[in-house]
Protein backbone atom coordinates (compact mmCIF):
# COMPACT_ATOMS: atom_id res chain seq x y z
CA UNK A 1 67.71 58.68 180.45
CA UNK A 2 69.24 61.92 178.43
CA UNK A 3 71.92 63.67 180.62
CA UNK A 4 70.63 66.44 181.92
CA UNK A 5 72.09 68.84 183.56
CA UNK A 6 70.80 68.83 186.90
CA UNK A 7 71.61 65.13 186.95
CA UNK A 8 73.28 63.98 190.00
CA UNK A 9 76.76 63.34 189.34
CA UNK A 10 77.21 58.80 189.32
CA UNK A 11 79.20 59.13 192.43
CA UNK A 12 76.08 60.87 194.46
CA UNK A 13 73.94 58.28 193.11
CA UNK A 14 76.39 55.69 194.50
CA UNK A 15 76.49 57.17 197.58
CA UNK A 16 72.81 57.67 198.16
CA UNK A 17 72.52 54.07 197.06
CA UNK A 18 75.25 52.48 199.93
CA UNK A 19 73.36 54.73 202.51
CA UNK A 20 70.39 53.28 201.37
CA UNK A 21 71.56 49.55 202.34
CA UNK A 22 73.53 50.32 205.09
CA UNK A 23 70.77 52.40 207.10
CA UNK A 24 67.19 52.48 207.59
CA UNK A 25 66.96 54.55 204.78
CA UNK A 26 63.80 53.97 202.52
CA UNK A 27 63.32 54.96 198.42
CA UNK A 28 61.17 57.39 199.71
CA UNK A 29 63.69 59.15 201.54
CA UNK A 30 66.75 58.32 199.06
CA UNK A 31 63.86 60.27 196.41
CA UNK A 32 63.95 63.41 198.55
CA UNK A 33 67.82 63.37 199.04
CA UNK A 34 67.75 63.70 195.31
CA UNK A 35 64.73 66.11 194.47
CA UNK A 36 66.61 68.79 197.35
CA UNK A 37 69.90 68.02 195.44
CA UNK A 38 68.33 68.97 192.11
CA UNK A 39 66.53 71.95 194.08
CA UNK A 40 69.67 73.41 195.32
CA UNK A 41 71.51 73.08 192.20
CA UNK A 42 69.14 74.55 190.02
CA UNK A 43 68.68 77.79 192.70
CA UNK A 44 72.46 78.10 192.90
CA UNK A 45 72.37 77.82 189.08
CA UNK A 46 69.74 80.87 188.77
CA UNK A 47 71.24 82.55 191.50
CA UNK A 48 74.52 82.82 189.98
CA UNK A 49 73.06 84.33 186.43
CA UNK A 50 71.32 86.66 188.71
CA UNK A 51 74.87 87.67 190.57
CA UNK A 52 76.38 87.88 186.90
CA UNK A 53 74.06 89.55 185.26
CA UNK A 54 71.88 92.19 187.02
CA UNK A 55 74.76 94.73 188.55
CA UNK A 56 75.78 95.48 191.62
CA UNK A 57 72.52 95.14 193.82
CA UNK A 58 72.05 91.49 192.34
CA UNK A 59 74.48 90.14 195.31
CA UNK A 60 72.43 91.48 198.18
CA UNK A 61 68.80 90.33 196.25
CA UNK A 62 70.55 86.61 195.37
CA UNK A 63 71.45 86.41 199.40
CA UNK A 64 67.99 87.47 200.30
CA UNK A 65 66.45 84.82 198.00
CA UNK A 66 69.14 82.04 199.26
CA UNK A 67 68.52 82.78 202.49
CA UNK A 68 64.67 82.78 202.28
CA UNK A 69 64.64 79.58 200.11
CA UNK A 70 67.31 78.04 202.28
CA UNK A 71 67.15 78.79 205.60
CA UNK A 72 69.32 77.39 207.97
CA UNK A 73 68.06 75.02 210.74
CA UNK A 74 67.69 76.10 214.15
CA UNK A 75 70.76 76.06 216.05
CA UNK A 76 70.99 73.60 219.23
CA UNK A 77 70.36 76.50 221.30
CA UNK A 78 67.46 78.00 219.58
CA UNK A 79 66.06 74.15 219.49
CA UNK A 80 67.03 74.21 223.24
CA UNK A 81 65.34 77.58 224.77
CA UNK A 82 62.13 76.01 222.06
CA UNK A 83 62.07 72.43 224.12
CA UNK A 84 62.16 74.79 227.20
CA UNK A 85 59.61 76.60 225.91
CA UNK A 86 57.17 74.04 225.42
CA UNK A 87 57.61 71.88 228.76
CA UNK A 88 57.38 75.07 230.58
CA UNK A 89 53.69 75.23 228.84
CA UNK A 90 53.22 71.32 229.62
CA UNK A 91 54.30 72.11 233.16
CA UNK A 92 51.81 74.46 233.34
CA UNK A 93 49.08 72.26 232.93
CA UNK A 94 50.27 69.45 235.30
CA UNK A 95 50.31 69.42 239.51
CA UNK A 96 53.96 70.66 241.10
CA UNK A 97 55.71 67.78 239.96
CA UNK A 98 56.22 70.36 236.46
CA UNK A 99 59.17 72.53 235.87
CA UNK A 100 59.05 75.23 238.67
CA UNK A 101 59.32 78.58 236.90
CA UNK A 102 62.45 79.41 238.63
CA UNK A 103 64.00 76.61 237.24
CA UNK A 104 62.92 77.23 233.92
CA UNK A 105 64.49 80.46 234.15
CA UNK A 106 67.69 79.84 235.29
CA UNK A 107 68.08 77.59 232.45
CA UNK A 108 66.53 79.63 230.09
CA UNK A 109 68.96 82.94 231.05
CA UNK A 110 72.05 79.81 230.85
CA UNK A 111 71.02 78.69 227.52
CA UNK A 112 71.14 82.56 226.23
CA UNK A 113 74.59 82.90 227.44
CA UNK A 114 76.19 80.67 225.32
CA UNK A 115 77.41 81.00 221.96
CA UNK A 116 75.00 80.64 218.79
CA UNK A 117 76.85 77.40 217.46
CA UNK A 118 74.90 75.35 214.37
């Protein structure tokens, strides 16, 4: 294989590799590790000629792309007041045993009060 350069550096690969015999982790899955590795290095590559090259307003456009390309995963909050979310519409369906909405909104207005940790 010719080096290229959005070749993983040997000590990825190595890692990747260990992971792969020490979890449940299949080719499949080792595969994707590496196609998102090359994905966000090439990005970051173009991003940065975009940052150096196009001026001032290049910064806030590279940001919007990164952030549209990229976006971060839902906070455990966000994925909390979502799984509240959705068993309040299971409940819905189901006899009283469900959440009672009261319930659900108590700890709906607790989940909102706390901080917006990742």
């Amino acid at each position: 294989m010719t080096n290229h350069p959005i070749t993983p550096p040997p000590e990825l690969v190595q890692q990747w590799i260990q992971q792969s015999t020490t979890t449940e982790c299949t080719a499949s899955q080792v595969a994707t590790r590496a196609a998102q590795w090359g994905a966000d290095t090439e990005l970051e590559a173009c991003l940065r000629l975009v940052e150096i090259d196009a001026g001032e307003d290049a910064y806030d456009f590279a940001r919007y792309i990164r952030a549209a390309r990229r976006p971060k995963p839902p906070s455990l909050k966000e994925q909390a007041l979502q799984a509240l979310s959705e068993a309040v519409k299971m409940a819905d369906d189901v006899p009283p045993e469900g959440i009672c909405s009261d319930q659900a909104d108590i700890i709906r207005r607790a989940l909102e009060q706390l901080p917006d940790h990742e």
